[in-house]
PDB file of N, CA and C in Angstrom:
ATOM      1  N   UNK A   1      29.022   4.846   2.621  1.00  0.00           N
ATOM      2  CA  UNK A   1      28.327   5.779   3.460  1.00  0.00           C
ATOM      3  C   UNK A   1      27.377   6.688   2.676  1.00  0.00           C
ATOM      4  N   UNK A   2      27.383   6.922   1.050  1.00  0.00           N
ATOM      5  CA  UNK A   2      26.563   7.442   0.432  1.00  0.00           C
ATOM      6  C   UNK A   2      25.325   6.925   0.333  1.00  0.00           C
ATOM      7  N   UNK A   3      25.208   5.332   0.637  1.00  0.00           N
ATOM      8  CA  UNK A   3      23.656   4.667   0.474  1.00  0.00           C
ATOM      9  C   UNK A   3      23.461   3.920   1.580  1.00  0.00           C
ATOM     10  N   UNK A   4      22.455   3.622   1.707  1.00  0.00           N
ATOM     11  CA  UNK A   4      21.384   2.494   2.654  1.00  0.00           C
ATOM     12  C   UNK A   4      20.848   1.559   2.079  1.00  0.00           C
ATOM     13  N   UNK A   5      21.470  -0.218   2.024  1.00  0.00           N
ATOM     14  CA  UNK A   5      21.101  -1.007   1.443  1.00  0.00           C
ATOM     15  C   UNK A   5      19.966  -2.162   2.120  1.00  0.00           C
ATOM     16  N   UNK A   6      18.870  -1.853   1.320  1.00  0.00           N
ATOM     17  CA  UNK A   6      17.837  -2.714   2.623  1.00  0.00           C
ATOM     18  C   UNK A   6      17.684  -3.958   1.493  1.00  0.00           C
ATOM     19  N   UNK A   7      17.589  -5.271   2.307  1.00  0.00           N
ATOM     20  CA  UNK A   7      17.522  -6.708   2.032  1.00  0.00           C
ATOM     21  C   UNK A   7      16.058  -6.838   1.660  1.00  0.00           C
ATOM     22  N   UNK A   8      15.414  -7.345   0.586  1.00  0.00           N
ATOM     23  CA  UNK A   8      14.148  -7.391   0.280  1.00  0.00           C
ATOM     24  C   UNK A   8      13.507  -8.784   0.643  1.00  0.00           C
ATOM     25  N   UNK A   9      12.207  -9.100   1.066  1.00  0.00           N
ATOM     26  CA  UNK A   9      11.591 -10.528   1.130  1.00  0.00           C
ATOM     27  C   UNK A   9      12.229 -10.964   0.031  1.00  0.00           C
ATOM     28  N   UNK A  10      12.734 -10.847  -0.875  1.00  0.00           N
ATOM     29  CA  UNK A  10      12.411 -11.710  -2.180  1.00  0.00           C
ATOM     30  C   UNK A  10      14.195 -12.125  -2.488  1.00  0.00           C
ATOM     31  N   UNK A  11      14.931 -11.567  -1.838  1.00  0.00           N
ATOM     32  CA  UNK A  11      16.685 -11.611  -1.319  1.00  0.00           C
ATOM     33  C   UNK A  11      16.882 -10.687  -2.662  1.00  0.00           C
ATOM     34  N   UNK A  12      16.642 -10.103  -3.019  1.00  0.00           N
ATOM     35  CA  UNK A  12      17.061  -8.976  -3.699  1.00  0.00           C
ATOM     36  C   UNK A  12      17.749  -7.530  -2.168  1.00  0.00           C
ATOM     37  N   UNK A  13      18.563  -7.273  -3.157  1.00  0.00           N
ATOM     38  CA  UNK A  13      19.755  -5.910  -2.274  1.00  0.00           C
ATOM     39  C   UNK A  13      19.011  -4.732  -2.972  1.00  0.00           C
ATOM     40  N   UNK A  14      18.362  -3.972  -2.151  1.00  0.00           N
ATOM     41  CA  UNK A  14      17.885  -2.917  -2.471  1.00  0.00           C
ATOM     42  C   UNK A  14      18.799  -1.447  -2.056  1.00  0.00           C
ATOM     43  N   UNK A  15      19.535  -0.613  -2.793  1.00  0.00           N
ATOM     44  CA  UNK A  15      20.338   0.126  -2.723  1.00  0.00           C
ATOM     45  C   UNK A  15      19.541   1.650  -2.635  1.00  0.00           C
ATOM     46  N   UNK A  16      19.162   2.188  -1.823  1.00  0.00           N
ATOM     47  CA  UNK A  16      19.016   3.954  -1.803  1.00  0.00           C
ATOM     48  C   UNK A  16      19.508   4.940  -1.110  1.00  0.00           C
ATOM     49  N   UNK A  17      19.841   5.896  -2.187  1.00  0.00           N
ATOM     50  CA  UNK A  17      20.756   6.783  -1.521  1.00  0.00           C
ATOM     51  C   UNK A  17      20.252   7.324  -0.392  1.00  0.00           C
ATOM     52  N   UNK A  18      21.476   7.927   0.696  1.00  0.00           N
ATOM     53  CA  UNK A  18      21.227   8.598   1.413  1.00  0.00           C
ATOM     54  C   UNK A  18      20.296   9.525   1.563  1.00  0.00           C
ATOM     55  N   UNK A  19      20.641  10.419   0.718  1.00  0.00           N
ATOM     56  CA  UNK A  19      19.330  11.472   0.687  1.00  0.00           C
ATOM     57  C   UNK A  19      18.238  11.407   0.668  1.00  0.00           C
ATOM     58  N   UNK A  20      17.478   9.940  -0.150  1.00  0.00           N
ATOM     59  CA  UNK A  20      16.277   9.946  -0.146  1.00  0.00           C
ATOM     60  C   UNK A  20      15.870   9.505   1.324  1.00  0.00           C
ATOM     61  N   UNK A  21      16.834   8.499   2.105  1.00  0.00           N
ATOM     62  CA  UNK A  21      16.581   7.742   3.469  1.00  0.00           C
ATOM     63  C   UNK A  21      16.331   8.906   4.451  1.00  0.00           C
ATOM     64  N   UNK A  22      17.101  10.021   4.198  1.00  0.00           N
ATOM     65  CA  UNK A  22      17.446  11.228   5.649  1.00  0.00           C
ATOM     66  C   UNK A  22      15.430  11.876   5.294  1.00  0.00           C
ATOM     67  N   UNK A  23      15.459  12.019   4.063  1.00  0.00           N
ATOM     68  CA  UNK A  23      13.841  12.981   3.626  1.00  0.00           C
ATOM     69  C   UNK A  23      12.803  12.038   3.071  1.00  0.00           C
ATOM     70  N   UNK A  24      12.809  11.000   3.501  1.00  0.00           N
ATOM     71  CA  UNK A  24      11.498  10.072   3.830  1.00  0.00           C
ATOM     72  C   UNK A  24      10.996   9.895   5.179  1.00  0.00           C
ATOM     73  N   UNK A  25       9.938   9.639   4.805  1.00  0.00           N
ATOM     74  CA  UNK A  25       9.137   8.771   6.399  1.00  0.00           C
ATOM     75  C   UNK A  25       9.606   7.124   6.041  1.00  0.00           C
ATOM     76  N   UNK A  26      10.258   6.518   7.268  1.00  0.00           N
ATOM     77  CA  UNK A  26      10.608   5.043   7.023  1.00  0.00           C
ATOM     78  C   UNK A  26       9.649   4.327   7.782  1.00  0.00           C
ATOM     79  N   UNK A  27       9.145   3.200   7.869  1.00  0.00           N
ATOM     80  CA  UNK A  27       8.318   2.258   8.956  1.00  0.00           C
ATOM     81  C   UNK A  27       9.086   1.345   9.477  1.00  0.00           C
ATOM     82  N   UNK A  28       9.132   0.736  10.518  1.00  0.00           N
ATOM     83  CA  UNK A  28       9.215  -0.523  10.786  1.00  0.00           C
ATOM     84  C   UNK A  28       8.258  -1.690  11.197  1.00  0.00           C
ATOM     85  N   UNK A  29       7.954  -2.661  10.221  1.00  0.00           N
ATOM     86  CA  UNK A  29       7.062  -3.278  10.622  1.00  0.00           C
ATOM     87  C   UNK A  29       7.220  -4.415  10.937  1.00  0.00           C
ATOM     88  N   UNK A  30       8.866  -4.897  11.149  1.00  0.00           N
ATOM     89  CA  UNK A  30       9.234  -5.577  12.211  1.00  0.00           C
ATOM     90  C   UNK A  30       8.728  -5.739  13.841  1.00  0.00           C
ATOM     91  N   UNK A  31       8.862  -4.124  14.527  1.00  0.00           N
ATOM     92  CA  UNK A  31       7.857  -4.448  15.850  1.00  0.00           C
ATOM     93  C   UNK A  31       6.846  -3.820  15.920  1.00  0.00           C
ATOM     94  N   UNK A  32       5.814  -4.591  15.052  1.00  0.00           N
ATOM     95  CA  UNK A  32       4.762  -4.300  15.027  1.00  0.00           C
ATOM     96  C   UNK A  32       3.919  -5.257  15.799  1.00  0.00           C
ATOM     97  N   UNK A  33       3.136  -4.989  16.580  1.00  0.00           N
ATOM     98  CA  UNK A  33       2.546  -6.091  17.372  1.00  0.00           C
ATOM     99  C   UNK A  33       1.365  -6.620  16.708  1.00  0.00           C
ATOM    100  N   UNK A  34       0.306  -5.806  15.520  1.00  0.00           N
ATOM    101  CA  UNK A  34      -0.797  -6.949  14.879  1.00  0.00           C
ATOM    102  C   UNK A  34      -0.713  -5.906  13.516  1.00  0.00           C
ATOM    103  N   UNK A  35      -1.657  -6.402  12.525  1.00  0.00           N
ATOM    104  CA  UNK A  35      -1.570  -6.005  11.526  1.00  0.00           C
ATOM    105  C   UNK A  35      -3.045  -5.803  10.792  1.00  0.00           C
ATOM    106  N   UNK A  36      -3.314  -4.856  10.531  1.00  0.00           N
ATOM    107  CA  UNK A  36      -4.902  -4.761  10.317  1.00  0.00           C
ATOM    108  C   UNK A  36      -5.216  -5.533   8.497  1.00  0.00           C
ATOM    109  N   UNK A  37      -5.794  -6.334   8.351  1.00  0.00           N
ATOM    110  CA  UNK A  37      -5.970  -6.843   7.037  1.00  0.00           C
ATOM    111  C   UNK A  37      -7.478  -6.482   6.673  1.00  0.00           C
ATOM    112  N   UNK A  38      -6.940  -6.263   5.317  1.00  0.00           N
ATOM    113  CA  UNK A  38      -8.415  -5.946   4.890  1.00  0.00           C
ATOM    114  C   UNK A  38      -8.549  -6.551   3.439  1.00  0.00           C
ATOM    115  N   UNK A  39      -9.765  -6.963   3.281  1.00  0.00           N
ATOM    116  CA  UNK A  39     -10.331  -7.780   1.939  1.00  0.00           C
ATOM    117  C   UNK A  39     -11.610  -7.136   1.706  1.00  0.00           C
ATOM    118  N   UNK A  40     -11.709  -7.528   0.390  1.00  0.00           N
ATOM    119  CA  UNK A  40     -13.001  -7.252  -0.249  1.00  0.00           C
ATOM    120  C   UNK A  40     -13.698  -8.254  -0.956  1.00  0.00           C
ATOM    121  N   UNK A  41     -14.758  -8.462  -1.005  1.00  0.00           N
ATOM    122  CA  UNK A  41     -15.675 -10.033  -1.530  1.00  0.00           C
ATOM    123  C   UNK A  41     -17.063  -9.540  -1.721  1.00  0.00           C
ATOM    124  N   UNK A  42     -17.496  -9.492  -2.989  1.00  0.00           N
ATOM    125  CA  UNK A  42     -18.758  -9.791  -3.396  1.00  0.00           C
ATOM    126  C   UNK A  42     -19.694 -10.846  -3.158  1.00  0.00           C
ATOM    127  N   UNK A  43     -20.647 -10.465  -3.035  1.00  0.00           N
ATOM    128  CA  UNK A  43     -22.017 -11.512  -2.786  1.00  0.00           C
ATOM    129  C   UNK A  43     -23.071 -11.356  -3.732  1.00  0.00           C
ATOM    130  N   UNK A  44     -23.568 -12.282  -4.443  1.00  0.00           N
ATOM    131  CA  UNK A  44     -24.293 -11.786  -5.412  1.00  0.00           C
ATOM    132  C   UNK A  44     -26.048 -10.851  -4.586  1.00  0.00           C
ATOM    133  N   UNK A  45     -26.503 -10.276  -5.511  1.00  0.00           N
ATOM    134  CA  UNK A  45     -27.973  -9.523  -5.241  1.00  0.00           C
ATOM    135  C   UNK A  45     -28.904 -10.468  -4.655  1.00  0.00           C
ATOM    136  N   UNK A  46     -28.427 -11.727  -4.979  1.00  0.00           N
ATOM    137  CA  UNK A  46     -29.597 -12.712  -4.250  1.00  0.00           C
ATOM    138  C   UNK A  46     -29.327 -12.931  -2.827  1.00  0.00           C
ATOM    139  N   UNK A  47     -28.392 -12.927  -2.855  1.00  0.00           N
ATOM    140  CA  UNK A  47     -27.995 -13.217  -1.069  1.00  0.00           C
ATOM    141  C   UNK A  47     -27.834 -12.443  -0.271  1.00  0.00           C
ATOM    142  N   UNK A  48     -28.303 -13.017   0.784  1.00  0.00           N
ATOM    143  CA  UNK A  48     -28.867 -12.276   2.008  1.00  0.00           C
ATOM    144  C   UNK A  48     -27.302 -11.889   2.768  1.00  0.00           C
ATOM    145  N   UNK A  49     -27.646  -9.846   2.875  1.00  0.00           N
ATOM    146  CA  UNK A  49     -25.454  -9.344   3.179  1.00  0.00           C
ATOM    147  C   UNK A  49     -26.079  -9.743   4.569  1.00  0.00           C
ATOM    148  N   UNK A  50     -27.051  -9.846   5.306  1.00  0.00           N
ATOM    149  CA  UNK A  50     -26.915 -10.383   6.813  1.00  0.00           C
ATOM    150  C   UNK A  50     -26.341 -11.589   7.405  1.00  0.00           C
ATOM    151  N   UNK A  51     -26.595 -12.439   6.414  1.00  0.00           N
ATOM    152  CA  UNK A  51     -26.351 -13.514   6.611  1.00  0.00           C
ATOM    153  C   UNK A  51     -24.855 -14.211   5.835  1.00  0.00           C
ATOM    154  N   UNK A  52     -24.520 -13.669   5.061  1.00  0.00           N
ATOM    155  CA  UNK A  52     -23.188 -13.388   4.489  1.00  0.00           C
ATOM    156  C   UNK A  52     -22.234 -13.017   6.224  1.00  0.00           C
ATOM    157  N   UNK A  53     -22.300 -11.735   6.481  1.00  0.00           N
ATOM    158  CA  UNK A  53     -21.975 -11.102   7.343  1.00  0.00           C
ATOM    159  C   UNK A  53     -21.415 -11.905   8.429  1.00  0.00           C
ATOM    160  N   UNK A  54     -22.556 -12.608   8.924  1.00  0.00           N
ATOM    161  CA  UNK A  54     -22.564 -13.634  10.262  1.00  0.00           C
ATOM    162  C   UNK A  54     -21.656 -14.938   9.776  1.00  0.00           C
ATOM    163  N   UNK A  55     -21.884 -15.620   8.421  1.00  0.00           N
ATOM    164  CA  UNK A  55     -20.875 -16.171   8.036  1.00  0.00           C
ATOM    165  C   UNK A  55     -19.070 -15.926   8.181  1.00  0.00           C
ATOM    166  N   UNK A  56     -18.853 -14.717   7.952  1.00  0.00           N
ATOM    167  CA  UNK A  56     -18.126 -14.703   7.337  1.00  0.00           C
ATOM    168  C   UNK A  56     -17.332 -13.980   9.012  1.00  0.00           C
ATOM    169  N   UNK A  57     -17.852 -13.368   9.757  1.00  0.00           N
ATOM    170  CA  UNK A  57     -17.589 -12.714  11.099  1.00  0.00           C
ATOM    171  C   UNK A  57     -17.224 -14.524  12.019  1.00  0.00           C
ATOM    172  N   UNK A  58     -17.953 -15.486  11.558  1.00  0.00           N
ATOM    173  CA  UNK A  58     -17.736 -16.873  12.322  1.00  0.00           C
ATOM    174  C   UNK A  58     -17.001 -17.547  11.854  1.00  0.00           C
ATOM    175  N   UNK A  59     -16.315 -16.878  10.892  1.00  0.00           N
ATOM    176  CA  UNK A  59     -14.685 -17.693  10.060  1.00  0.00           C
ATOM    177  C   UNK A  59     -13.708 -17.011  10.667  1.00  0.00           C
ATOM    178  N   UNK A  60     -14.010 -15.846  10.627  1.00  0.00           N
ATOM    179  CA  UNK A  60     -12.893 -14.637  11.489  1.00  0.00           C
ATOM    180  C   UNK A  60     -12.907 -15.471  12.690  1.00  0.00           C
ATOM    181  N   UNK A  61     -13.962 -15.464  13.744  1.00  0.00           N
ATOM    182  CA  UNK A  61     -13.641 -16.001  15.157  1.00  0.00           C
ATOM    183  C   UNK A  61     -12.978 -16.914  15.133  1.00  0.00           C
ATOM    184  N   UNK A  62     -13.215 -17.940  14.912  1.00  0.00           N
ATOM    185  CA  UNK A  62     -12.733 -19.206  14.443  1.00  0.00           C
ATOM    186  C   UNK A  62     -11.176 -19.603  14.248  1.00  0.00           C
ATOM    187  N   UNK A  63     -11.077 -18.379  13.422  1.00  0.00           N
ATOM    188  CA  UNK A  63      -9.490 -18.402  12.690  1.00  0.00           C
ATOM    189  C   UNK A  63      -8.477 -18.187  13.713  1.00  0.00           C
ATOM    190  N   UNK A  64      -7.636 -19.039  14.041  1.00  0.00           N
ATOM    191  CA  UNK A  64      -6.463 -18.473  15.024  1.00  0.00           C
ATOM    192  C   UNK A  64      -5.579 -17.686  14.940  1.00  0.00           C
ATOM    193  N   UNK A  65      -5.427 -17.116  13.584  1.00  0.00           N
ATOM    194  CA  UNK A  65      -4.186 -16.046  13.743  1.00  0.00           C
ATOM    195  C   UNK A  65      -5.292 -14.285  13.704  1.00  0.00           C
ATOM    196  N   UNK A  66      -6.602 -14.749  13.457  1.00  0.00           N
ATOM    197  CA  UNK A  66      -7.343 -13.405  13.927  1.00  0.00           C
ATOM    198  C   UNK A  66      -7.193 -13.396  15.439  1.00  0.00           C
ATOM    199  N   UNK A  67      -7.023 -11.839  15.235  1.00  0.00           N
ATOM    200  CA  UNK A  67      -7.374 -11.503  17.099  1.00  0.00           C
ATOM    201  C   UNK A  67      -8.666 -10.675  17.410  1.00  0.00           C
ATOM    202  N   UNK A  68      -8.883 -11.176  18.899  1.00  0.00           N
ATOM    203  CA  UNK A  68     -10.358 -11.106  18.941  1.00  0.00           C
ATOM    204  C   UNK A  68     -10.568  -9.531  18.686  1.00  0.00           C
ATOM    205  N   UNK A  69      -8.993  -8.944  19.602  1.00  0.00           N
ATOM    206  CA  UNK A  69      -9.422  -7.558  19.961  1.00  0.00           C
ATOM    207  C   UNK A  69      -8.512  -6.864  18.910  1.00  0.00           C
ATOM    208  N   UNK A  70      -8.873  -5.426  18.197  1.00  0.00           N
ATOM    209  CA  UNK A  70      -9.933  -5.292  17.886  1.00  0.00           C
ATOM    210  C   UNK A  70     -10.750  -6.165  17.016  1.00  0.00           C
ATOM    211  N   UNK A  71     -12.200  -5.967  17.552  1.00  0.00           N
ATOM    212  CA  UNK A  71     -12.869  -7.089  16.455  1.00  0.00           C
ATOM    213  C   UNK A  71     -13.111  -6.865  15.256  1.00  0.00           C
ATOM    214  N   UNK A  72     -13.280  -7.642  14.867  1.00  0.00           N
ATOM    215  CA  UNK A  72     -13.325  -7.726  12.864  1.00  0.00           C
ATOM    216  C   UNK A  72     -14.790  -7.113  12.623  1.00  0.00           C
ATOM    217  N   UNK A  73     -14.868  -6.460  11.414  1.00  0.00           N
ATOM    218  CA  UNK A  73     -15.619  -5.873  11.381  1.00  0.00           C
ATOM    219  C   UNK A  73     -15.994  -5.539   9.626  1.00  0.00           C
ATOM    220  N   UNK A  74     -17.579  -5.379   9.557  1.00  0.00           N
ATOM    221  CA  UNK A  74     -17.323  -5.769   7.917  1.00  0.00           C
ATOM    222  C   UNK A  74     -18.574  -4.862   7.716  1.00  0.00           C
ATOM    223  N   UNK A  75     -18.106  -3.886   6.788  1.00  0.00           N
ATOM    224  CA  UNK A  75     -19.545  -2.550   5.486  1.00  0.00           C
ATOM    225  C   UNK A  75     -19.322  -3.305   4.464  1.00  0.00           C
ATOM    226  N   UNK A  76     -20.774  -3.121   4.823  1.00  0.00           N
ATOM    227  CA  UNK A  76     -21.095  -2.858   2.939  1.00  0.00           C
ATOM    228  C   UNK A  76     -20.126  -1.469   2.238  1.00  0.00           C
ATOM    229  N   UNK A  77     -19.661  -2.045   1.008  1.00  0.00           N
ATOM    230  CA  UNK A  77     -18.219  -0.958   0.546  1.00  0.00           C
ATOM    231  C   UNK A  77     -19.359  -0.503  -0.949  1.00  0.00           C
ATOM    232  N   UNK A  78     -19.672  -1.476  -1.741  1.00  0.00           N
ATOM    233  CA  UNK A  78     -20.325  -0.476  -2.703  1.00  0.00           C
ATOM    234  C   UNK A  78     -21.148  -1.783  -3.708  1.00  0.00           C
ATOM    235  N   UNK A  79     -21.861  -1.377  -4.887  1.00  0.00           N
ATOM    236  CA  UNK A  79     -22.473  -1.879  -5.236  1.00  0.00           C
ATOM    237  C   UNK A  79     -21.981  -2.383  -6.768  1.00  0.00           C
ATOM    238  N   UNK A  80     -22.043  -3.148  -7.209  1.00  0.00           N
ATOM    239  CA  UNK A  80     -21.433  -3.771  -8.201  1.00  0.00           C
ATOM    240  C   UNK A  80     -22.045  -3.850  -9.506  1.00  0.00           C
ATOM    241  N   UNK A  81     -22.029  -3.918 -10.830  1.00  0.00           N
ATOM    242  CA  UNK A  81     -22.280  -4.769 -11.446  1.00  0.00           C
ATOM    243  C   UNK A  81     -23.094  -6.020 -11.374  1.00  0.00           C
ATOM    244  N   UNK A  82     -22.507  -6.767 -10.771  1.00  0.00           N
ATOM    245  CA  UNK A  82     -23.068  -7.947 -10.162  1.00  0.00           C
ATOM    246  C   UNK A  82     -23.049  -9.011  -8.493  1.00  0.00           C
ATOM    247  N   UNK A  83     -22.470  -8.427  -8.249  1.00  0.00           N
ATOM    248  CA  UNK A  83     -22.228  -7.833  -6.710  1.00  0.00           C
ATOM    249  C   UNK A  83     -22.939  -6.816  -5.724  1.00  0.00           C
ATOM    250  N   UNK A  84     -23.077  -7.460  -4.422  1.00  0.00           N
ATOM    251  CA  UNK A  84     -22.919  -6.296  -3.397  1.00  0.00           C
ATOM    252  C   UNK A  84     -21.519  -6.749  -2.826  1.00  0.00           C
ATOM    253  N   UNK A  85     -21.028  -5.131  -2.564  1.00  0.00           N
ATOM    254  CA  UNK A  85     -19.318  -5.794  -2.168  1.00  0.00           C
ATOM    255  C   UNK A  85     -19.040  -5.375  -0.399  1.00  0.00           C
ATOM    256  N   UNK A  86     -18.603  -6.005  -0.104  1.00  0.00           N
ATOM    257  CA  UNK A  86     -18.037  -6.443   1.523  1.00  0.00           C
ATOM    258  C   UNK A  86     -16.910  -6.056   1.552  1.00  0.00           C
ATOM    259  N   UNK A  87     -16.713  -5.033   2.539  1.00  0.00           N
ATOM    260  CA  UNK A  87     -14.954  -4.406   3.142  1.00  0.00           C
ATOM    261  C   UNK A  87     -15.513  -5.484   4.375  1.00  0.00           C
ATOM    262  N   UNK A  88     -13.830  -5.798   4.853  1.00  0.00           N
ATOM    263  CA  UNK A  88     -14.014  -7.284   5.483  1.00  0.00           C
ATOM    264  C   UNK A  88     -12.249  -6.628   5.803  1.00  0.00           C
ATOM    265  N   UNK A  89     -12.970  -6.093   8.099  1.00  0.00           N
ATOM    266  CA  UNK A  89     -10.888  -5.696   8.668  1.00  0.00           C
ATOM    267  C   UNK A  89     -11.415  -6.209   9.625  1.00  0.00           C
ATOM    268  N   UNK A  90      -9.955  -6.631   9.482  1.00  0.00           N
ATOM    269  CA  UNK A  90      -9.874  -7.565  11.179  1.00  0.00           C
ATOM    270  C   UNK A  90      -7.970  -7.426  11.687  1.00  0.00           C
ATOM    271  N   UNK A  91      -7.632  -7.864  12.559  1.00  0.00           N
ATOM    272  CA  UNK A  91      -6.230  -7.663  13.179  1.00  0.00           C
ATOM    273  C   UNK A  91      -5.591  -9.040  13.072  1.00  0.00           C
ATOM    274  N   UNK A  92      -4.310  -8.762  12.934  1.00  0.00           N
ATOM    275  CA  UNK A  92      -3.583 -10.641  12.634  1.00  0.00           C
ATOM    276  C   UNK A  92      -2.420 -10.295  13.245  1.00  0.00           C
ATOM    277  N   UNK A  93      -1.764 -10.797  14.422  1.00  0.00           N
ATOM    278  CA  UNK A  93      -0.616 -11.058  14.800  1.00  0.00           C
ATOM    279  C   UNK A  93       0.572 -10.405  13.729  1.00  0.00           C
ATOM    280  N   UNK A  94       1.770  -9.588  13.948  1.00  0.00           N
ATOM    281  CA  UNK A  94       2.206  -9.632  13.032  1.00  0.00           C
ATOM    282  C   UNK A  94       3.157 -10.684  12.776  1.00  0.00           C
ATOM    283  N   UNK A  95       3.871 -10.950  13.745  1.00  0.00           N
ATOM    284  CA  UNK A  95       4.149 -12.131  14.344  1.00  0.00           C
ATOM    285  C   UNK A  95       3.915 -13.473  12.817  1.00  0.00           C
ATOM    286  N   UNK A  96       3.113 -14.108  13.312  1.00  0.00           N
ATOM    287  CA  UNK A  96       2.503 -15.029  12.484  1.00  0.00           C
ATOM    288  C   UNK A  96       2.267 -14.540  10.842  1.00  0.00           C
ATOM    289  N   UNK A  97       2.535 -13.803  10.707  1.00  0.00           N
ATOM    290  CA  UNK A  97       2.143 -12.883   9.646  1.00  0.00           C
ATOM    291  C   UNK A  97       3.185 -13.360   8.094  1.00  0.00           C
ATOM    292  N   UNK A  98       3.161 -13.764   6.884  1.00  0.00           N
ATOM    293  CA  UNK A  98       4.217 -13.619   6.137  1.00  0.00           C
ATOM    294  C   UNK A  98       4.320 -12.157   5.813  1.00  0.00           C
ATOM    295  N   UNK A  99       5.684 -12.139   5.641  1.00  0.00           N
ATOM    296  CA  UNK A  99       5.515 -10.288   5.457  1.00  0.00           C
ATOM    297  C   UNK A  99       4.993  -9.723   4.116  1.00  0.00           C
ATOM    298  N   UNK A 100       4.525 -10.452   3.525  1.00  0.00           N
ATOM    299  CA  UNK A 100       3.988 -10.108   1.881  1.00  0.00           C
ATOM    300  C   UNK A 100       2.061 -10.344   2.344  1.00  0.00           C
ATOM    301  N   UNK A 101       1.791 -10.650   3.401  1.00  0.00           N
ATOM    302  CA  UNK A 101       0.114 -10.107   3.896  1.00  0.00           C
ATOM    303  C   UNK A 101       0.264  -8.717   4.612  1.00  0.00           C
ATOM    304  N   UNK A 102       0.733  -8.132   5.197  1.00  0.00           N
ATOM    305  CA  UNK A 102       1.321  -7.085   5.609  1.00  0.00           C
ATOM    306  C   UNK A 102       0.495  -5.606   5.003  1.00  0.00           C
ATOM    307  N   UNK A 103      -0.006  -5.177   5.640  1.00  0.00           N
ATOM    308  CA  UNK A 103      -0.911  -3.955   4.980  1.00  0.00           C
ATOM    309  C   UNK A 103       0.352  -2.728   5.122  1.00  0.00           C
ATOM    310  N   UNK A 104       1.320  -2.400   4.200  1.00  0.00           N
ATOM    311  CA  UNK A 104       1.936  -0.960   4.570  1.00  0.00           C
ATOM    312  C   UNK A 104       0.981  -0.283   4.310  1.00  0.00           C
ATOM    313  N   UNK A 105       1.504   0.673   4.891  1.00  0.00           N
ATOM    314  CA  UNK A 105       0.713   2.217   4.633  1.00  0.00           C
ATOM    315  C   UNK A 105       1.246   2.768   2.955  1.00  0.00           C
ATOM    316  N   UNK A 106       0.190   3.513   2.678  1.00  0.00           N
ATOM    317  CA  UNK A 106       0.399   3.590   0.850  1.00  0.00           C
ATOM    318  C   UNK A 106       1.419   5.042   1.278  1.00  0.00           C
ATOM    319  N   UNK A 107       1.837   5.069   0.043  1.00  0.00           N
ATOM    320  CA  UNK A 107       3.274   5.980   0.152  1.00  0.00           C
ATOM    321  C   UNK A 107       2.488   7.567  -0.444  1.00  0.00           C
ATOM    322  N   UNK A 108       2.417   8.638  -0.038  1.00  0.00           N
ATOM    323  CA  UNK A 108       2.214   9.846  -0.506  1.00  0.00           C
ATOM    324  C   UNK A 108       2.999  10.848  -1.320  1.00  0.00           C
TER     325      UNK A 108
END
């Protein structure tokens, strides 16, 4: 009764005490109904980000475990070295999901 042992993807027994479980924020992303994914991908300076864009928005449609709603959606994120770079979110079933694609929320 002093700890809370949570089962990890990986079958590891993860043991934490009580105290930290009662004075955390916990998630469950078991019922979660979609899961927002996000990537990032460079395009080099020669290529056209419009046409990148439309590419890459007609792989999303396409894809069956994307969902239409909300739609995917892609900025320009920043400029590279050798790159222009592409933030690239769209929604995925969580469902269908392995739980290691899974966007948690970053811990504060």
């Amino acid at each position: 009764m002093l700890s809370t042992t949570i089962r990890l993807f990986s079958g590891e027994a993860l043991i934490i005490p009580n105290s930290v479980v009662f004075n955390s924020n916990i998630y469950n992303f078991r019922d979660l109904v979609a899961s927002r994914i996000q990537l990032t991908i460079g395009i080099s300076y020669n290529s056209s980000i419009d046409k990148a864009i439309e590419i890459i928005k007609k792989t999303l449609w396409d894809h069956q475990l994307v969902l239409a709603e909300p739609e995917p959606f892609i900025i320009v994120d920043s400029l590279g070295e050798s790159s222009v770079n592409l933030n690239i979110f769209f929604w995925a079933s969580s469902k269908t999901l392995p739980p290691s694609k899974i966007n948690y929320p970053k811990r504060t």
